[in-house]
C-alpha atoms as a PDB file:
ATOM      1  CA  UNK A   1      49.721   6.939  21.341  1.00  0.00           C
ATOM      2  CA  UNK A   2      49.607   3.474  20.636  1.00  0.00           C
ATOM      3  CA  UNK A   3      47.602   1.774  18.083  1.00  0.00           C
ATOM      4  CA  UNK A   4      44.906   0.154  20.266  1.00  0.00           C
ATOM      5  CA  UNK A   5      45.290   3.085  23.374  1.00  0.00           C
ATOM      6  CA  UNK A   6      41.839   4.228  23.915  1.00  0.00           C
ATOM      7  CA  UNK A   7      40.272   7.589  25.265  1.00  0.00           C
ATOM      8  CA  UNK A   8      38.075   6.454  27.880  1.00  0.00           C
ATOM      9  CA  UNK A   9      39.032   8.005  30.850  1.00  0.00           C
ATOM     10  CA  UNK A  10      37.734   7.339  33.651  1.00  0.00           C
ATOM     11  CA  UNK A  11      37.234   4.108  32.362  1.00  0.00           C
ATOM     12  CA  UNK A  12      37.540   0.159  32.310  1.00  0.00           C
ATOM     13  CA  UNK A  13      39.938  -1.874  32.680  1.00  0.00           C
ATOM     14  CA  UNK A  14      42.354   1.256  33.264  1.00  0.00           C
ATOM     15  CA  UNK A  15      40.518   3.554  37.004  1.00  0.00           C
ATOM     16  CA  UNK A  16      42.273   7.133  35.824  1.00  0.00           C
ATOM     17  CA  UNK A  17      41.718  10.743  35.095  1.00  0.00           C
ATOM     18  CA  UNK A  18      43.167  11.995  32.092  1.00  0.00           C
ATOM     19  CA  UNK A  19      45.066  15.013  32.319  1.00  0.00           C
ATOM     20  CA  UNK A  20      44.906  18.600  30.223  1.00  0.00           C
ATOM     21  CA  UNK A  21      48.506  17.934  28.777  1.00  0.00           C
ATOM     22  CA  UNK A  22      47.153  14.100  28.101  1.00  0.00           C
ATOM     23  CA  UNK A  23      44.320  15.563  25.998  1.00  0.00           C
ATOM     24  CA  UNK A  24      46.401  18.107  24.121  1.00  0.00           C
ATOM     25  CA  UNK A  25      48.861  15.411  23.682  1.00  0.00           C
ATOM     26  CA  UNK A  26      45.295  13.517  21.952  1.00  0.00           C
ATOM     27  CA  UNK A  27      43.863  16.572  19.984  1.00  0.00           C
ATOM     28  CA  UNK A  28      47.565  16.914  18.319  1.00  0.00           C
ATOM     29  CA  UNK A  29      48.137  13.408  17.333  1.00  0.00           C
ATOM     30  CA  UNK A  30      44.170  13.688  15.944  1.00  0.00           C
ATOM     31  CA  UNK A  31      45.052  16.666  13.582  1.00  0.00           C
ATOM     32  CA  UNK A  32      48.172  15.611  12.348  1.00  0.00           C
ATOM     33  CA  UNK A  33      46.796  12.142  11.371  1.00  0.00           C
ATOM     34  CA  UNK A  34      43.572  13.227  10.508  1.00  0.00           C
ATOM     35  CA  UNK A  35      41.587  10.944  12.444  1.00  0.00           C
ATOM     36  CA  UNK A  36      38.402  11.580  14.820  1.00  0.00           C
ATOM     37  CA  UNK A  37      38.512  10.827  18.723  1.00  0.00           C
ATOM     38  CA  UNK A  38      35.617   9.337  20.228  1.00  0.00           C
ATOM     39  CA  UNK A  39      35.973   9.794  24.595  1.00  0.00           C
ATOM     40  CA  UNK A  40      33.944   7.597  26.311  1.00  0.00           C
ATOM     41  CA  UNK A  41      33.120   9.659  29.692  1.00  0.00           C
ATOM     42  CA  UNK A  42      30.703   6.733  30.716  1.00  0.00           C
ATOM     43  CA  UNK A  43      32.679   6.744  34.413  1.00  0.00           C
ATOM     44  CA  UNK A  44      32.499  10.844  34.795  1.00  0.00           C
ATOM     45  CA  UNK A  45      30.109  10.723  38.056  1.00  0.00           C
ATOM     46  CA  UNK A  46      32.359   7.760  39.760  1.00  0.00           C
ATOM     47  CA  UNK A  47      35.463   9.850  40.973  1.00  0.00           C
ATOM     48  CA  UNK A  48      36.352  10.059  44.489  1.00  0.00           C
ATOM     49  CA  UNK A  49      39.119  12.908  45.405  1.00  0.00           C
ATOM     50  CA  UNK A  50      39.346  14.714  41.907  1.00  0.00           C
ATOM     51  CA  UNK A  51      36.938  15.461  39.344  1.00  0.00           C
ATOM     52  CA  UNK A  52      37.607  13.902  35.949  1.00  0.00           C
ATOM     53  CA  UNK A  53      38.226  16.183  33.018  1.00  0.00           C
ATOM     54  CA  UNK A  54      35.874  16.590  30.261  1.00  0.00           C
ATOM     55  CA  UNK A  55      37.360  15.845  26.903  1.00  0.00           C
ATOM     56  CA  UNK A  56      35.470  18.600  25.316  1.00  0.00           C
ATOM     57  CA  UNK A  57      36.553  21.353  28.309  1.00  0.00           C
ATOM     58  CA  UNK A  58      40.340  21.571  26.303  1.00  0.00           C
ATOM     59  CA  UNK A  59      40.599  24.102  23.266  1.00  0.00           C
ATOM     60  CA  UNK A  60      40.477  22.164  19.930  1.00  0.00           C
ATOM     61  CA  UNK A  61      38.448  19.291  20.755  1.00  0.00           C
ATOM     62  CA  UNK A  62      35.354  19.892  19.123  1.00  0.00           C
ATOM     63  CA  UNK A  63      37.533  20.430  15.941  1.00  0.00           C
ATOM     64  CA  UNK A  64      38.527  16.492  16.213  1.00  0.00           C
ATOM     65  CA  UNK A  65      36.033  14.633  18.409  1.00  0.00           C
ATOM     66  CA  UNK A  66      32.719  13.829  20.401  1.00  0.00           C
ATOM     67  CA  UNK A  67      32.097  12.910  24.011  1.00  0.00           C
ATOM     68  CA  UNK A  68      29.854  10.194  24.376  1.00  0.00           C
ATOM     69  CA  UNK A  69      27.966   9.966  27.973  1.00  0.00           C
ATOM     70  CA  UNK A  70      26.015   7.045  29.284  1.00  0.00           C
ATOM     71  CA  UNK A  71      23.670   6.953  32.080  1.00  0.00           C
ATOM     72  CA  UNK A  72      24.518   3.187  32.422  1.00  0.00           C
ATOM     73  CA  UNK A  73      27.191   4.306  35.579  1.00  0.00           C
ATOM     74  CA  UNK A  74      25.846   7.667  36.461  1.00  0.00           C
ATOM     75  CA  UNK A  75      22.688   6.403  37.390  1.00  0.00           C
ATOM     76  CA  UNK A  76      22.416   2.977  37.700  1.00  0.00           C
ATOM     77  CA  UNK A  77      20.670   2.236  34.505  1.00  0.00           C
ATOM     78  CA  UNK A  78      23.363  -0.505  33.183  1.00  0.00           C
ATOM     79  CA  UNK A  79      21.423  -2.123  30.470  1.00  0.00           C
ATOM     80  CA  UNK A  80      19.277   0.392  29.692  1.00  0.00           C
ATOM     81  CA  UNK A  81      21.472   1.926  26.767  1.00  0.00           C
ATOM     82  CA  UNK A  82      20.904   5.121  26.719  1.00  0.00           C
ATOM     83  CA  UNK A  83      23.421   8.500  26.554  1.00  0.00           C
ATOM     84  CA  UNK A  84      24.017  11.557  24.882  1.00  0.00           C
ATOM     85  CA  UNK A  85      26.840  12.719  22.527  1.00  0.00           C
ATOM     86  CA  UNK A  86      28.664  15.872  21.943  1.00  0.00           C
ATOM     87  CA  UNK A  87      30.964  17.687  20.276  1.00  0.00           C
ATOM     88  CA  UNK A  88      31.422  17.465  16.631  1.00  0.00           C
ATOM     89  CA  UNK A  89      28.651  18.371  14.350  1.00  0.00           C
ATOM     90  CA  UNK A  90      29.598  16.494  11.302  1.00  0.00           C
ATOM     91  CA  UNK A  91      30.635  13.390  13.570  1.00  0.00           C
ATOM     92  CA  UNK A  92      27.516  13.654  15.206  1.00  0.00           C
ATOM     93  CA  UNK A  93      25.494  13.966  11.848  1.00  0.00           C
ATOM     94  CA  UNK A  94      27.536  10.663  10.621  1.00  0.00           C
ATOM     95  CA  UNK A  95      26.969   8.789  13.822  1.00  0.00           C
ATOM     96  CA  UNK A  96      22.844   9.924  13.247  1.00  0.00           C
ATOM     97  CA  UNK A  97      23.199   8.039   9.712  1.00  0.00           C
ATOM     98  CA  UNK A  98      24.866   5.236  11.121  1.00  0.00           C
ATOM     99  CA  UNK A  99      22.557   4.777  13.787  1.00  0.00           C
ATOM    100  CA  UNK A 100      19.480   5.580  12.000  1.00  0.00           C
ATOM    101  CA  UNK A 101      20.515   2.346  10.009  1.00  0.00           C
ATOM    102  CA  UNK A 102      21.433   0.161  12.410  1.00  0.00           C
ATOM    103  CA  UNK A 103      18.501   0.547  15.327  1.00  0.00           C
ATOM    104  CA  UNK A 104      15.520   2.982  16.238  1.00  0.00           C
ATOM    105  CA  UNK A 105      14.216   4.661  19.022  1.00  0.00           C
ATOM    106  CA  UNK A 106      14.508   3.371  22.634  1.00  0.00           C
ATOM    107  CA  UNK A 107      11.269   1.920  25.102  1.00  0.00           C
ATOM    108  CA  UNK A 108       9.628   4.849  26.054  1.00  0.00           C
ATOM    109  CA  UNK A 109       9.686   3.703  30.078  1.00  0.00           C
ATOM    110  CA  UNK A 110      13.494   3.922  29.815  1.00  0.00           C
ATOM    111  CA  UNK A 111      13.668   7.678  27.769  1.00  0.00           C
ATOM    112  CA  UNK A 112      11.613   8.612  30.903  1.00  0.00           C
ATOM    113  CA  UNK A 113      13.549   7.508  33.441  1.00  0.00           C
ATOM    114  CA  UNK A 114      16.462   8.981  31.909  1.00  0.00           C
ATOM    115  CA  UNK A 115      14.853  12.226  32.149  1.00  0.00           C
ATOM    116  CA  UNK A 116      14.129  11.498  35.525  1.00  0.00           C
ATOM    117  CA  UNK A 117      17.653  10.755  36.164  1.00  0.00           C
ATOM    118  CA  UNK A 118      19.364  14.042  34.090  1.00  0.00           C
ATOM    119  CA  UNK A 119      16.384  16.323  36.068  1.00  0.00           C
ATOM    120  CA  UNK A 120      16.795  14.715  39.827  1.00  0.00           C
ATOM    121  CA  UNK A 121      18.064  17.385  41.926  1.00  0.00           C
ATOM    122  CA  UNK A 122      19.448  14.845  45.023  1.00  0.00           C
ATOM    123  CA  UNK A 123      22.441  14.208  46.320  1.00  0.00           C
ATOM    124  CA  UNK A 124      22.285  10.716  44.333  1.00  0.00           C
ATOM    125  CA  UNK A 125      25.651  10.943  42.536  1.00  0.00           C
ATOM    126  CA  UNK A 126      27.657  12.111  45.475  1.00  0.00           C
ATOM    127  CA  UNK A 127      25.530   9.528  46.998  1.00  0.00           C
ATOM    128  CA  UNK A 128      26.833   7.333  45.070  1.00  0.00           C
ATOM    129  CA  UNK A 129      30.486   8.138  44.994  1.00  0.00           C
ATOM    130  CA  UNK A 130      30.087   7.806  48.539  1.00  0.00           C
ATOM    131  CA  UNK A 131      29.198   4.370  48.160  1.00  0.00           C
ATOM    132  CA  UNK A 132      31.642   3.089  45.334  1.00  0.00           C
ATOM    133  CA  UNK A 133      34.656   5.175  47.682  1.00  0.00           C
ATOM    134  CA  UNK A 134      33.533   3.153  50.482  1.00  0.00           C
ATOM    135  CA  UNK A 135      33.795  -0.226  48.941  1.00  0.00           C
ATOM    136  CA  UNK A 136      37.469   0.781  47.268  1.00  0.00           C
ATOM    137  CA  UNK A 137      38.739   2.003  50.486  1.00  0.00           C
ATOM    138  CA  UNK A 138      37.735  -1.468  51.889  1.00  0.00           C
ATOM    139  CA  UNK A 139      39.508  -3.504  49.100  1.00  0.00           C
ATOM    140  CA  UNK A 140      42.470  -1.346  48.883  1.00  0.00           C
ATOM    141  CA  UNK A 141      43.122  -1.547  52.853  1.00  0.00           C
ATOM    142  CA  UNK A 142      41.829  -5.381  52.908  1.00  0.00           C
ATOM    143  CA  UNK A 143      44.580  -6.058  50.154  1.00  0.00           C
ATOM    144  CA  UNK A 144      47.286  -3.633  51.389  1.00  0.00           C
ATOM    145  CA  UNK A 145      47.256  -5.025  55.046  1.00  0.00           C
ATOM    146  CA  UNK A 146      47.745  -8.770  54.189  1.00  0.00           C
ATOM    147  CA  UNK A 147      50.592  -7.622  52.151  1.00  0.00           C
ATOM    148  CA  UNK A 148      49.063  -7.454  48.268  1.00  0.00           C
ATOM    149  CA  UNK A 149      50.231  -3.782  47.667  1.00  0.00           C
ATOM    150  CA  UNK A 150      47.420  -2.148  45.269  1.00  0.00           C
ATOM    151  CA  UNK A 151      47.155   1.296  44.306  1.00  0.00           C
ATOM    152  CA  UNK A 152      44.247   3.389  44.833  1.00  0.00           C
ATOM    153  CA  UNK A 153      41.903   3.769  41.713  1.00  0.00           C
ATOM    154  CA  UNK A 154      41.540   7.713  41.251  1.00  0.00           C
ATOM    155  CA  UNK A 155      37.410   6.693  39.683  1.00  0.00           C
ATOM    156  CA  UNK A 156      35.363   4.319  38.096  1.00  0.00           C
ATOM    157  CA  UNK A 157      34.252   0.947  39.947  1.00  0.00           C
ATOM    158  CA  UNK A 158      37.197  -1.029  38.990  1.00  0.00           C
ATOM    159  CA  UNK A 159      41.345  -1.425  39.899  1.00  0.00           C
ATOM    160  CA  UNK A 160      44.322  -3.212  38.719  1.00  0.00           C
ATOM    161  CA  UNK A 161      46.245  -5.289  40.754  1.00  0.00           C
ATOM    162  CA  UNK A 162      49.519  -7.195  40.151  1.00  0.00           C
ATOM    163  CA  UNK A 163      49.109 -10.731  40.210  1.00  0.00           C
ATOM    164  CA  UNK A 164      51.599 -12.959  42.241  1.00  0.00           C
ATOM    165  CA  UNK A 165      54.419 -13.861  39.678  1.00  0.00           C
ATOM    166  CA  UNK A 166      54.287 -17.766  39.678  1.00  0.00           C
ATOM    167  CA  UNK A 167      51.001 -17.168  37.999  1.00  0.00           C
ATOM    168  CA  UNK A 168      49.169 -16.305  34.848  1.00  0.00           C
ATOM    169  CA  UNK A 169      46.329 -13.699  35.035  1.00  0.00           C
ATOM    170  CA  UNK A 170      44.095 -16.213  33.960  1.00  0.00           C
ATOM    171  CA  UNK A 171      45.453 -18.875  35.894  1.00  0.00           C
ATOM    172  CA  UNK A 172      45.203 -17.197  39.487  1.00  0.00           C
ATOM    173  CA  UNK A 173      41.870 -15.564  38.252  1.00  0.00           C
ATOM    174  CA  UNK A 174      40.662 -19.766  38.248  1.00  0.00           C
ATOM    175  CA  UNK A 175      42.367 -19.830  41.688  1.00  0.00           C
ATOM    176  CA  UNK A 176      40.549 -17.232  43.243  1.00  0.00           C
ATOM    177  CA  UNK A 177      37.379 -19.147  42.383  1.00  0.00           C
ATOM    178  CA  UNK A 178      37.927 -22.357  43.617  1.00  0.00           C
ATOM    179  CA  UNK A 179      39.927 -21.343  46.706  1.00  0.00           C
ATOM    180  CA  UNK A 180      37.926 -17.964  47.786  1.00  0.00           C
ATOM    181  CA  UNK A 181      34.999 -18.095  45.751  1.00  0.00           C
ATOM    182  CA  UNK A 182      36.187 -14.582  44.576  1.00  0.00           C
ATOM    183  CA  UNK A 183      35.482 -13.639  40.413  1.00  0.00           C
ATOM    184  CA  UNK A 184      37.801 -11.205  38.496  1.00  0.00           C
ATOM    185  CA  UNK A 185      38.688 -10.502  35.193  1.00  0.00           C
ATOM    186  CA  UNK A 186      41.952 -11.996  34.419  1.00  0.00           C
ATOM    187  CA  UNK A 187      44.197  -8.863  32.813  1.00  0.00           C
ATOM    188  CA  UNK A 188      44.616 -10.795  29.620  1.00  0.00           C
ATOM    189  CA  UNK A 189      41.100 -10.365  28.747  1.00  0.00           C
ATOM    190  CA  UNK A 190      42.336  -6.726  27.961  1.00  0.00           C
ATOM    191  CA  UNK A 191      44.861  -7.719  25.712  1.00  0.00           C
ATOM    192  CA  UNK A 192      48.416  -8.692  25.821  1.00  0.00           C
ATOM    193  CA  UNK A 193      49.916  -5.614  27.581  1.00  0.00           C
ATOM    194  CA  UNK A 194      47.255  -6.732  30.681  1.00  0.00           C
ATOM    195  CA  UNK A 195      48.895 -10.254  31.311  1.00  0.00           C
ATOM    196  CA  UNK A 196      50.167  -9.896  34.686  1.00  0.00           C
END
């Protein structure tokens, strides 16, 4: 693993699924270097033909790390800030301090729309999927049939595309505004490895 590689899979900027061999590969490099692993499973609802893995479903991982869930992309509530953690009891217990000291409690309205949202019984999240599946198809297809090959995003609401190589991410990320009126991230806002 690199030094800045993250665990947040299904996630942003990267649209992946982690795989069981990924997260052994994560739970040995933890142990040996002693270090905790925080997966940020924010994205878990948003898959389209295979289910994301949970961190915590592999053998080991609540030895080394938490899952942190939001209901930000699950349900809409973006802005709202509120999730749920698990895994870990002393990381959780630390995280309790550090919270404790840092904010308190969230507006009552939003705790009970989250329980709203974790009790709803509907078909909102494959709803949902539906939705966010649609609008990739669309982009992908758009992009692929005037000749801008993109891969498919296996989850989440965003993809990676190659941009033209006379450009700069940030430079044809300016272009698309003043020529199609179009806003994206340039890669580079990910860090160096992005550019492109």
């Amino acid at each position: 693993m690199k030094k800045n590689e993250n665990i947040n899979f299904p996630g942003n900027p990267v649209p992946t699924i982690a795989t069981k061999e990924f997260f052994h590969h994560v739970i040995q490099f933890a142990k040996k270097h002693q270090i905790v692993i925080l997966h940020d499973f924010a994205y878990s609802e948003l898959y389209y033909e295979e289910k994301p893995i949970s961190f915590l479903s592999i053998d080991g991982t609540r030895d080394v790390g938490i899952k942190f869930n939001s209901l930000s992309k699950s349900f809409n509530m973006a802005g709202c800030r509120i999730g749920y953690v698990l895994g870990n009891e002393d990381v959780i217990k630390g995280l309790n301090r550090l919270k404790s000291n840092l904010d308190y409690g969230v507006f009552i309205p939003i705790q009970k729309a989250a329980i709203h949202a974790l009790n709803d019984k509907s078909n909102f999240s494959s709803d949902l999927r539906k939705t966010y599946k649609n609008r990739r198809d669309v982009l992908v297809n758009g992009l692929n049939e005037i000749g801008w090959k993109v891969e498919s995003p296996k989850a989440s609401m965003f993809f990676r595309a190659k941009v033209p190589s006379s450009y700069t991410s940030t430079d044809f990320a300016y272009r698309l505004i003043d020529d199609a009126g179009i806003v994206v991230t340039p890669g580079n806002a990910f860090g160096p490895s992005c550019e492109g």
